[in-house]
N, C-alpha and C. Protein backbone atom coordinates (compact mmCIF):
# COMPACT_ATOMS: atom_id res chain seq x y z
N UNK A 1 179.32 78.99 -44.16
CA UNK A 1 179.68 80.36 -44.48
C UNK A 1 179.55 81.26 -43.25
N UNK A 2 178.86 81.21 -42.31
CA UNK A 2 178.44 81.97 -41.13
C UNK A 2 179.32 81.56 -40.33
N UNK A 3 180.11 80.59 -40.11
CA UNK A 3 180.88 80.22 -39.33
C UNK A 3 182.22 80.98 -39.51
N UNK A 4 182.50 80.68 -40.99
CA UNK A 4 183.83 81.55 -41.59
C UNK A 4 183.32 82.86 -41.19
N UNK A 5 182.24 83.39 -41.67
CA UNK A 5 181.84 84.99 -40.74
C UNK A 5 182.43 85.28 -39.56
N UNK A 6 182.32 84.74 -38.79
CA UNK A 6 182.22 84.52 -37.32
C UNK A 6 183.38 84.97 -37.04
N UNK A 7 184.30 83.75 -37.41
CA UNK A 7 185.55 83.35 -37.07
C UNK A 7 186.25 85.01 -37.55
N UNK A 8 186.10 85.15 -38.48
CA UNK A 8 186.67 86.21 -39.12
C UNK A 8 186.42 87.46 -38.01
N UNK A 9 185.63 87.31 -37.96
CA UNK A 9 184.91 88.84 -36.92
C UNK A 9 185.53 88.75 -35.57
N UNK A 10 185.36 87.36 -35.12
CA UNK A 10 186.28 87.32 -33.75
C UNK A 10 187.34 87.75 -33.84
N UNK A 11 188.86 87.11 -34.66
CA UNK A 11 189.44 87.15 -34.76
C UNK A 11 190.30 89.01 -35.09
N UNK A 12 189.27 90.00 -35.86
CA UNK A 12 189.38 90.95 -36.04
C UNK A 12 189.12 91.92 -34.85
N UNK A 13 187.90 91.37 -33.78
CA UNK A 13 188.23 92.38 -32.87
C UNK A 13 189.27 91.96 -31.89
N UNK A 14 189.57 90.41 -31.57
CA UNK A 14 190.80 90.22 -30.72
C UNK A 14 191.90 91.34 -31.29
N UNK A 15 192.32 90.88 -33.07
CA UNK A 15 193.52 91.70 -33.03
C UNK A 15 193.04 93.46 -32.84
N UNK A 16 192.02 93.71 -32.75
CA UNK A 16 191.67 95.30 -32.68
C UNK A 16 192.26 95.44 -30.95
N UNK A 17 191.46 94.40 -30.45
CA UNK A 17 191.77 94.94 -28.76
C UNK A 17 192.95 94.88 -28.25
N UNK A 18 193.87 93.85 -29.50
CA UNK A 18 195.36 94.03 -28.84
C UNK A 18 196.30 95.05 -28.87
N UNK A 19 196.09 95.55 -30.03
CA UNK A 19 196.46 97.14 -30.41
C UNK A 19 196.31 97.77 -29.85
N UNK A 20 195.25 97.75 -29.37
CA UNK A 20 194.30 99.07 -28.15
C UNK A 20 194.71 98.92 -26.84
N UNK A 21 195.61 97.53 -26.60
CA UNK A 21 196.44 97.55 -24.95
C UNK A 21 197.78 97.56 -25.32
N UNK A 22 198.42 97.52 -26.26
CA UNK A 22 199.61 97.66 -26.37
C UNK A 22 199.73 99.47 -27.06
N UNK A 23 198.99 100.15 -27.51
CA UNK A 23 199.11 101.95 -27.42
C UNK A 23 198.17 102.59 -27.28
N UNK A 24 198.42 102.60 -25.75
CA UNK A 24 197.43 103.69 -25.10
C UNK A 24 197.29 104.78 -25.40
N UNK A 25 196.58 105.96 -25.39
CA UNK A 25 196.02 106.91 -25.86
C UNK A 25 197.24 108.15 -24.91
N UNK A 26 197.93 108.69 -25.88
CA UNK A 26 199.03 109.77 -24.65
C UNK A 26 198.10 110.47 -23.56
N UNK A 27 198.86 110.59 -22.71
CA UNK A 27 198.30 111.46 -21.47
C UNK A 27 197.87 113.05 -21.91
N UNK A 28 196.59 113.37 -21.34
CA UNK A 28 195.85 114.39 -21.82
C UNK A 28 195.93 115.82 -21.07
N UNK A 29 195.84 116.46 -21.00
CA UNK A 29 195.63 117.52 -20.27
C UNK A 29 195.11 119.16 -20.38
N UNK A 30 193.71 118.95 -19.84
CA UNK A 30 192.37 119.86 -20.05
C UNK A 30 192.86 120.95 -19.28
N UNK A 31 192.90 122.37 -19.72
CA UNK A 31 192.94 123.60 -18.68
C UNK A 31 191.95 124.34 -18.69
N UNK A 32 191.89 124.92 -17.48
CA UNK A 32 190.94 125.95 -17.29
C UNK A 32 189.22 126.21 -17.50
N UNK A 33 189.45 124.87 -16.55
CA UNK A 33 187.99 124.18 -16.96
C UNK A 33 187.46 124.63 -15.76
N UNK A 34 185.81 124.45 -15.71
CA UNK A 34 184.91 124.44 -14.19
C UNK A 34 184.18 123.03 -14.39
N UNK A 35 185.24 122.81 -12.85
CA UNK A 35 184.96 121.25 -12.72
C UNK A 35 183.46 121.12 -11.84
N UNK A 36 182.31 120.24 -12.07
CA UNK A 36 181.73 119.57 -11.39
C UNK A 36 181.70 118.20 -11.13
N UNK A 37 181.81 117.93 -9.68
CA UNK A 37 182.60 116.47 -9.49
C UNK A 37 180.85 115.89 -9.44
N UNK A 38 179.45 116.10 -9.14
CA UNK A 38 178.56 115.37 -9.07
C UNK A 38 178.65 114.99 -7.46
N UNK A 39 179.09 115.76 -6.71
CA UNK A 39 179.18 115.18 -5.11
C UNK A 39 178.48 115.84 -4.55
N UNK A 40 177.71 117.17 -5.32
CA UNK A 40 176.88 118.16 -3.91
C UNK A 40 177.93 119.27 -3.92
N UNK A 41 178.91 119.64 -3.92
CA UNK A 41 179.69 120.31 -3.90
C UNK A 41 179.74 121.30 -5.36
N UNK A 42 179.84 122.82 -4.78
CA UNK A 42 180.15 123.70 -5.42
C UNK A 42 180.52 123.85 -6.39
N UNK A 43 180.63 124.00 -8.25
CA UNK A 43 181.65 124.14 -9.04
C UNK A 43 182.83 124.57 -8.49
N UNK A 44 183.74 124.18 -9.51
CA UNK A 44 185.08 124.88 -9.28
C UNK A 44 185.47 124.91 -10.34
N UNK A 45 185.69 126.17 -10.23
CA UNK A 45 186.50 127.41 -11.34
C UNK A 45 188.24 127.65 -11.54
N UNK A 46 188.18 127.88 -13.31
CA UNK A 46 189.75 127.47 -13.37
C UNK A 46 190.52 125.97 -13.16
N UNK A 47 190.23 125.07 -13.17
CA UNK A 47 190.68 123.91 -12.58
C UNK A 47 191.49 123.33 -13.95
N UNK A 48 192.92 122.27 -13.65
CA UNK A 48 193.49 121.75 -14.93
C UNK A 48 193.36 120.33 -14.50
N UNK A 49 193.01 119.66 -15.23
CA UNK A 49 192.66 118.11 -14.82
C UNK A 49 193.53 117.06 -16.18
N UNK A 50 194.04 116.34 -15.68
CA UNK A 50 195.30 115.54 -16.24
C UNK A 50 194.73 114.03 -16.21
N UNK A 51 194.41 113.22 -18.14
CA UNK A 51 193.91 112.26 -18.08
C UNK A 51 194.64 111.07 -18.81
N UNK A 52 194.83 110.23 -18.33
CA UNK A 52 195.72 109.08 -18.46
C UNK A 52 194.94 107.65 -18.81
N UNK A 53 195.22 107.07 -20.02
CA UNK A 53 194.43 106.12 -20.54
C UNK A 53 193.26 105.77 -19.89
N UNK A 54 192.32 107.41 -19.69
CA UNK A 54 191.06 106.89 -19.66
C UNK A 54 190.73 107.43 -17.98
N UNK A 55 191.39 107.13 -17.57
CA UNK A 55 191.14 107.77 -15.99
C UNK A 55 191.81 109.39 -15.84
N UNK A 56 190.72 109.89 -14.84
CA UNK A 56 190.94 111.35 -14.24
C UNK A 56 192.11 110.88 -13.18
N UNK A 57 193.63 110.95 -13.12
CA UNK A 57 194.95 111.15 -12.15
C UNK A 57 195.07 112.15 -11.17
N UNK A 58 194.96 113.10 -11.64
CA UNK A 58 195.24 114.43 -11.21
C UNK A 58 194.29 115.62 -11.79
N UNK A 59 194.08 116.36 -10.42
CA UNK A 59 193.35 117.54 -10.48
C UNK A 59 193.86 118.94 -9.50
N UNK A 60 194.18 119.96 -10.10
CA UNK A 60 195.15 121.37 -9.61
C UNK A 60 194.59 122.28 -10.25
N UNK A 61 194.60 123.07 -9.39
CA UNK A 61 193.84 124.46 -9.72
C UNK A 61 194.97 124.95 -11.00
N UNK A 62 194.47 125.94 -11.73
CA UNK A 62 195.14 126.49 -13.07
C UNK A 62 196.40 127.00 -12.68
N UNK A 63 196.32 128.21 -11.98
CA UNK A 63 197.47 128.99 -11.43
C UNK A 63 198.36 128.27 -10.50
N UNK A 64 198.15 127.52 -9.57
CA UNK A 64 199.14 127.10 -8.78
C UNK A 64 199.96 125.77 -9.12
N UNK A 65 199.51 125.34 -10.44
CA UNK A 65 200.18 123.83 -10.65
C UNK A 65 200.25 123.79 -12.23
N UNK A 66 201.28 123.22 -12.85
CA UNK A 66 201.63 122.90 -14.40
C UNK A 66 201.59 121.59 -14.56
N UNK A 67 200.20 120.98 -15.01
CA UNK A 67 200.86 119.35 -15.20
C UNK A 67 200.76 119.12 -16.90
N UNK A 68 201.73 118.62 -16.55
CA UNK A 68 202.08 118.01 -18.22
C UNK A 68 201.44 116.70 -19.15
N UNK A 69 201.35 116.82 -20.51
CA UNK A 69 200.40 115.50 -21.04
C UNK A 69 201.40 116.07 -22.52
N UNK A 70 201.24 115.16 -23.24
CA UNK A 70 201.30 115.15 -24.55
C UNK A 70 200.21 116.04 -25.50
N UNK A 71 198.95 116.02 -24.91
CA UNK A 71 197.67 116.79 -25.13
C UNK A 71 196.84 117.69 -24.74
N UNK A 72 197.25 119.05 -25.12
CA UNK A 72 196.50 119.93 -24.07
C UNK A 72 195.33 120.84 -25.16
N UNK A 73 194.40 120.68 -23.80
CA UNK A 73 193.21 121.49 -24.17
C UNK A 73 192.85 122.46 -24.29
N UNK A 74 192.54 123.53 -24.30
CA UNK A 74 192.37 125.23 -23.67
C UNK A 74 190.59 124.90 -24.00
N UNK A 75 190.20 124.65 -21.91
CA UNK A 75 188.80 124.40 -21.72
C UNK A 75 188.17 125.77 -21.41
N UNK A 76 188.90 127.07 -21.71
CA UNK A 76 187.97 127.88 -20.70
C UNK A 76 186.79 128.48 -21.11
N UNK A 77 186.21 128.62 -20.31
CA UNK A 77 184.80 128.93 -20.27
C UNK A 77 183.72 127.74 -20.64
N UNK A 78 184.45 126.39 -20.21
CA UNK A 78 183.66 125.22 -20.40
C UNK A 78 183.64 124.54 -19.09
N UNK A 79 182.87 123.55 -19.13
CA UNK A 79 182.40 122.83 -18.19
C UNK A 79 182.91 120.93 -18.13
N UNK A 80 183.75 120.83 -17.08
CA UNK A 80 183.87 119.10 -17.11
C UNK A 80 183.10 118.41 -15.81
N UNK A 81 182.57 117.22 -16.45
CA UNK A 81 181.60 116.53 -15.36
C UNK A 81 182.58 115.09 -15.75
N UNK A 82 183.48 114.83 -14.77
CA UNK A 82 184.38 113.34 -15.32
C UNK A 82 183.45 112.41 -14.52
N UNK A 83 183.35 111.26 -15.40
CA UNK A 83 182.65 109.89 -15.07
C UNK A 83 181.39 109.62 -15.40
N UNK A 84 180.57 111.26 -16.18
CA UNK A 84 179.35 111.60 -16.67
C UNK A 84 179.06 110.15 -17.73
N UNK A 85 180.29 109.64 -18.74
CA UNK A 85 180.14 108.75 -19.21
C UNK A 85 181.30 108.18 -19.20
N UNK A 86 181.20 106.52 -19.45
CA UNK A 86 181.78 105.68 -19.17
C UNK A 86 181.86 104.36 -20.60
């Protein structure tokens, strides 16, 4: 019986993880955020940061750049720390 368990359970997260690489999560895009990158370096204010199955792509200040996602945020007056978790 633990074996049939098993089997069953494997088999359920293989087909879970195949799903999960064949539709990725649409491309995201957070505005008007204050980014801290964790480098020692200064916040930065206003920033739009553009996220793509899971990774930070692109980062442009609010006003000077429009990047596009399927998903947008309205971050302002919040705070992003990308890579904080993983």
């Amino acid at each position: 019986m633990r074996r049939f368990m098993l089997a069953i359970y494997l088999f359920a997260c293989a087909f879970i993880g195949a799903l999960a690489a064949a539709n990725p999560p649409p491309p995201l895009v957070i505005t008007d955020v204050t980014l801290i990158d964790g480098r020692g370096a200064a916040p930065r204010a206003h920033m739009t940061i553009r996220i793509e199955d899971g990774h930070l792509v692109e980062i442009a200040r609010t006003s000077s750049k429009t990047l596009t996602g399927d998903v947008k945020i309205d971050g302002t007056g919040r705070f992003l720390v990308p890579g904080f978790f993983r």
